[in-house]
N, C-alpha and C. Protein backbone atom coordinates (compact mmCIF):
# COMPACT_ATOMS: atom_id res chain seq x y z
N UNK A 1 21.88 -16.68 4.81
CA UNK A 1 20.46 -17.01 4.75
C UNK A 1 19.79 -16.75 6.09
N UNK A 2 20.48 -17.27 6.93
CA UNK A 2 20.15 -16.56 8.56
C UNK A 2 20.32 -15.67 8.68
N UNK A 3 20.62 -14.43 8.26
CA UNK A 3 20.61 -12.81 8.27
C UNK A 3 19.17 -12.02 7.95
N UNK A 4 18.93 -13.00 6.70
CA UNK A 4 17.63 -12.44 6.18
C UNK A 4 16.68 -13.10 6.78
N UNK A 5 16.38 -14.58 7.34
CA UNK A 5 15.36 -15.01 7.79
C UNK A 5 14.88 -14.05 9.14
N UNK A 6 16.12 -13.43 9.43
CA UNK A 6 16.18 -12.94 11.00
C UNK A 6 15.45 -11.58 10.81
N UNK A 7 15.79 -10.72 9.40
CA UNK A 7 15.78 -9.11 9.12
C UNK A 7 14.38 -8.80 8.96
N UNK A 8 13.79 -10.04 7.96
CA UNK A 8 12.23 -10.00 7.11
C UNK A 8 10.93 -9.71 8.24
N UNK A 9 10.81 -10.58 9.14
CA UNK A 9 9.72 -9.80 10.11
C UNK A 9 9.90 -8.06 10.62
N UNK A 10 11.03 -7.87 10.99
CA UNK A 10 10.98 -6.32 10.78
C UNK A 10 10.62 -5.56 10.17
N UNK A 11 11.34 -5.85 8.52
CA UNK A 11 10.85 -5.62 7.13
C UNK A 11 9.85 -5.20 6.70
N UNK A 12 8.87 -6.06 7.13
CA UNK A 12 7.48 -6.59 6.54
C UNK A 12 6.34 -5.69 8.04
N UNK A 13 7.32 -5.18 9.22
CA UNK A 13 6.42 -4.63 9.97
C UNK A 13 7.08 -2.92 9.75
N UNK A 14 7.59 -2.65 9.38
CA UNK A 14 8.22 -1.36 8.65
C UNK A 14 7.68 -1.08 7.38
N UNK A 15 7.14 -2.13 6.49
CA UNK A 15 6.35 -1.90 4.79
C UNK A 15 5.10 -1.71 5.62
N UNK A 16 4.55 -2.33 6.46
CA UNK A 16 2.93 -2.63 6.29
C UNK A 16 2.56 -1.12 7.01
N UNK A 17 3.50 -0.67 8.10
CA UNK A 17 3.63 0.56 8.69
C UNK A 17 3.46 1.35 7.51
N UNK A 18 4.59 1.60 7.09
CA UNK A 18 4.18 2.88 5.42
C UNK A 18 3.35 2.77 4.81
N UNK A 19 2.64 1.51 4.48
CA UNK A 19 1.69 1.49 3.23
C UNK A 19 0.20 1.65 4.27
N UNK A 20 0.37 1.00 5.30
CA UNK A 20 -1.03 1.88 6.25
C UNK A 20 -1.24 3.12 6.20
N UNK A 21 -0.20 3.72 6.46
CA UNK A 21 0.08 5.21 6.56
C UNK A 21 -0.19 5.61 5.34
N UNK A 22 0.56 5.38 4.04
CA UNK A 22 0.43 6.32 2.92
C UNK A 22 -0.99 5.96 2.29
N UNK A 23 -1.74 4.93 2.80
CA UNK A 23 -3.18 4.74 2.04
C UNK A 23 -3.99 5.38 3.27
N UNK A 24 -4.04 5.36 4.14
CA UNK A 24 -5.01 6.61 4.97
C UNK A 24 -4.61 7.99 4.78
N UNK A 25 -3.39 8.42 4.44
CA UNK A 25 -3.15 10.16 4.08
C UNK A 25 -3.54 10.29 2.49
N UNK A 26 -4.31 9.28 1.88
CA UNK A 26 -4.82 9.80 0.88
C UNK A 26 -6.09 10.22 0.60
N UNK A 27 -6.44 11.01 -0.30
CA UNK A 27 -7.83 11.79 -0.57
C UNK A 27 -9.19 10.57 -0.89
N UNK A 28 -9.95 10.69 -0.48
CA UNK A 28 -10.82 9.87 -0.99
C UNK A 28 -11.66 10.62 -2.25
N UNK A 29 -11.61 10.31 -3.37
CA UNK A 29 -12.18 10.73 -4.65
C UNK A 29 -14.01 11.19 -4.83
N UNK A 30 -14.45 10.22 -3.64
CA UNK A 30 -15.41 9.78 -3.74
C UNK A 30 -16.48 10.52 -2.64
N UNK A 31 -17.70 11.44 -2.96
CA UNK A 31 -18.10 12.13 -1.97
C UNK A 31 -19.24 10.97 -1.20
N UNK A 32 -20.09 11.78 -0.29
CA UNK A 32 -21.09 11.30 0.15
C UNK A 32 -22.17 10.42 -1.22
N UNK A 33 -22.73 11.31 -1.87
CA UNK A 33 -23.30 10.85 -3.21
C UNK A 33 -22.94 9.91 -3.44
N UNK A 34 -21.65 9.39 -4.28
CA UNK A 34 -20.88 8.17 -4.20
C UNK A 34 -20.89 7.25 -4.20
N UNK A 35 -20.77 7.65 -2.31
CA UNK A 35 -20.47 6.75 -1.34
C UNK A 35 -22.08 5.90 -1.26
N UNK A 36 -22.98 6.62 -1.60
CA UNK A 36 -24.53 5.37 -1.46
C UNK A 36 -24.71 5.24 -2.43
N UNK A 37 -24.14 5.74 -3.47
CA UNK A 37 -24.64 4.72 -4.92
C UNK A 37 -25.16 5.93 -6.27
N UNK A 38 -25.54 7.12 -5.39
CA UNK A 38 -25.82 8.14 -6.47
C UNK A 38 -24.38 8.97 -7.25
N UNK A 39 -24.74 9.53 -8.32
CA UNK A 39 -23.53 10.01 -8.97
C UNK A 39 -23.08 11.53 -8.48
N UNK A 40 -21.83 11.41 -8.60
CA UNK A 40 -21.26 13.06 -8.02
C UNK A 40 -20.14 13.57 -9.22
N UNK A 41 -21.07 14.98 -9.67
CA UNK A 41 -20.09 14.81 -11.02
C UNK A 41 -19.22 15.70 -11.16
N UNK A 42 -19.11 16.49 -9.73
CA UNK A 42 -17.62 17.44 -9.59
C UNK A 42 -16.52 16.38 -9.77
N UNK A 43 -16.25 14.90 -8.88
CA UNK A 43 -15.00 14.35 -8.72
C UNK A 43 -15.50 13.24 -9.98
N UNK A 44 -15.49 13.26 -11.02
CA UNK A 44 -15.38 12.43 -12.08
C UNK A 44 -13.86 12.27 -13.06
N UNK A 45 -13.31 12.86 -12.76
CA UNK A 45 -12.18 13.06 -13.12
C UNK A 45 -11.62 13.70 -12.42
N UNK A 46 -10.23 13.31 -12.02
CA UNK A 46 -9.08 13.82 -10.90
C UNK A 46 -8.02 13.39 -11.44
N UNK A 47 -6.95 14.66 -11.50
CA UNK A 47 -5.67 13.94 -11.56
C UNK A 47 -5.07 14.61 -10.34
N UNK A 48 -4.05 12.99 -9.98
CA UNK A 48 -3.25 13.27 -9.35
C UNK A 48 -2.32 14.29 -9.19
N UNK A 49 -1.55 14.99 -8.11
CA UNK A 49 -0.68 15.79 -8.68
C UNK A 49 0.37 16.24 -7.49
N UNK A 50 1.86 16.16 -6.93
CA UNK A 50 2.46 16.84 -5.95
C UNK A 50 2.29 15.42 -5.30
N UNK A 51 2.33 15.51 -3.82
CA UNK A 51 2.05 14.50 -2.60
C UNK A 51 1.31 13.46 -2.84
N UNK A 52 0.04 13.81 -3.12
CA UNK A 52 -1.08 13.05 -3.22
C UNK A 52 -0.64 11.58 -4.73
N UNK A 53 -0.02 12.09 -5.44
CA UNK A 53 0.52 11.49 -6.89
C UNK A 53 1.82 10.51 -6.10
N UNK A 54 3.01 10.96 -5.15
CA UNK A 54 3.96 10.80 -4.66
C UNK A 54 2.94 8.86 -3.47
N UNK A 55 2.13 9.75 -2.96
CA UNK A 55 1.36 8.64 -1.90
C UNK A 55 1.07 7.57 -2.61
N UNK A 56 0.42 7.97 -3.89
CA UNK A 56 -0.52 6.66 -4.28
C UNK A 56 0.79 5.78 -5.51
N UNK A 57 2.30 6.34 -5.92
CA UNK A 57 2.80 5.69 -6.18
C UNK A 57 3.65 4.81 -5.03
N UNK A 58 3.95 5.47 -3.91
CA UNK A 58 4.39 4.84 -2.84
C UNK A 58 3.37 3.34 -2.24
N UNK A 59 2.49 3.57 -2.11
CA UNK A 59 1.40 2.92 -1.57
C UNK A 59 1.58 1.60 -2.48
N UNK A 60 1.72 1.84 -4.17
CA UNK A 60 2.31 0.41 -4.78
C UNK A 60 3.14 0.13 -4.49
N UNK A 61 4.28 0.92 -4.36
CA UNK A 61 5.57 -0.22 -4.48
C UNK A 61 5.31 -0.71 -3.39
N UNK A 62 5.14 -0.10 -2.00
CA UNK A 62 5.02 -0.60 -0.60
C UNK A 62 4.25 -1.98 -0.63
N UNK A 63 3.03 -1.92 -1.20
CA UNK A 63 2.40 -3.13 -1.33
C UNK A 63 2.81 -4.40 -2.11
N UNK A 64 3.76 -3.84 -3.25
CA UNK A 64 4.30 -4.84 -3.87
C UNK A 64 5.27 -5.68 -3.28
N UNK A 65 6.16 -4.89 -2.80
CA UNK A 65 7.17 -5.17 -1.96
C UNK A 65 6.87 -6.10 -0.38
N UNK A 66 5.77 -5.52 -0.08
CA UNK A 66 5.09 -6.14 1.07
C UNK A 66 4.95 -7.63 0.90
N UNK A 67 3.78 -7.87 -0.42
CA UNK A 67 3.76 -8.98 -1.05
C UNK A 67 5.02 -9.83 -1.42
N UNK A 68 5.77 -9.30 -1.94
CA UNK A 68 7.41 -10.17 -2.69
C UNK A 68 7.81 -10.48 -0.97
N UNK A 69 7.57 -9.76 0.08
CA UNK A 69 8.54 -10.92 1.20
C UNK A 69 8.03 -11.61 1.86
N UNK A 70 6.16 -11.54 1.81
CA UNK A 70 5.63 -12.43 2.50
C UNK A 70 5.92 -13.68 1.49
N UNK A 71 5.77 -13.69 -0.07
CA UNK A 71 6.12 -14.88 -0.54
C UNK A 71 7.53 -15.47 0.04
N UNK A 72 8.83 -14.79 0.25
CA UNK A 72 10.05 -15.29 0.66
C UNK A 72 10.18 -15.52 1.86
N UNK A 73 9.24 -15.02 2.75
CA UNK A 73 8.85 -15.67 4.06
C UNK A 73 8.65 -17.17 3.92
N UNK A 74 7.88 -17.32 2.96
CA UNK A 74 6.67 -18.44 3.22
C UNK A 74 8.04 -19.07 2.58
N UNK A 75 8.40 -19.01 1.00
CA UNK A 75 9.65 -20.15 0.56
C UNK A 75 11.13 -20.53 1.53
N UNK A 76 11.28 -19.40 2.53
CA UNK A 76 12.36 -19.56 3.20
C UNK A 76 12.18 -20.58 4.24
N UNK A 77 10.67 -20.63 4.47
CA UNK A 77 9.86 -21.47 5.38
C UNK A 77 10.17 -22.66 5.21
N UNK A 78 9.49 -22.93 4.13
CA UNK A 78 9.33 -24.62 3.50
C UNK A 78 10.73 -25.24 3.33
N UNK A 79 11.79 -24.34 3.13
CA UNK A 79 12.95 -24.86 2.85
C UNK A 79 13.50 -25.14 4.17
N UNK A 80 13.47 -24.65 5.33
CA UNK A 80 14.27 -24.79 6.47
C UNK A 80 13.42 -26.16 7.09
């Protein structure tokens, strides 16, 4: 149990590292137009595809995962 209490801050600064990273190397969908409120109807539909498809499934698990050890942070907490 002291292995992991010791490992998880690393962990959790190694996830938040990737998932920073893989959500800024992604495309933003969304042009200027958009971006103030008017419609832009080249990017109305996009599919993912290659890297960009690879990022934005990474970017979940990273975040999920991120999430699942701050909760076992916090329970490993209360218990000690």
């Amino acid at each position: 149990m002291q292995l992991i209490i010791t490992i998880l801050p690393y962990a959790q600064i190694i996830l938040s590292v990737i998932l920073v990273s893989a959500i800024l190397l992604q495309q933003s969908g969304a042009g200027l137009g958009g971006a103030l409120g008017g419609s832009d109807s080249d990017s109305f539909h996009h599919t993912r595809r290659g890297f960009e498809k690879f990022l934005f499934y990474l970017s979940i698990v990273c975040g999920i995962l991120f999430a699942l050890s701050a909760f076992l942070t916090i329970i490993l907490k209360v218990k000690s």
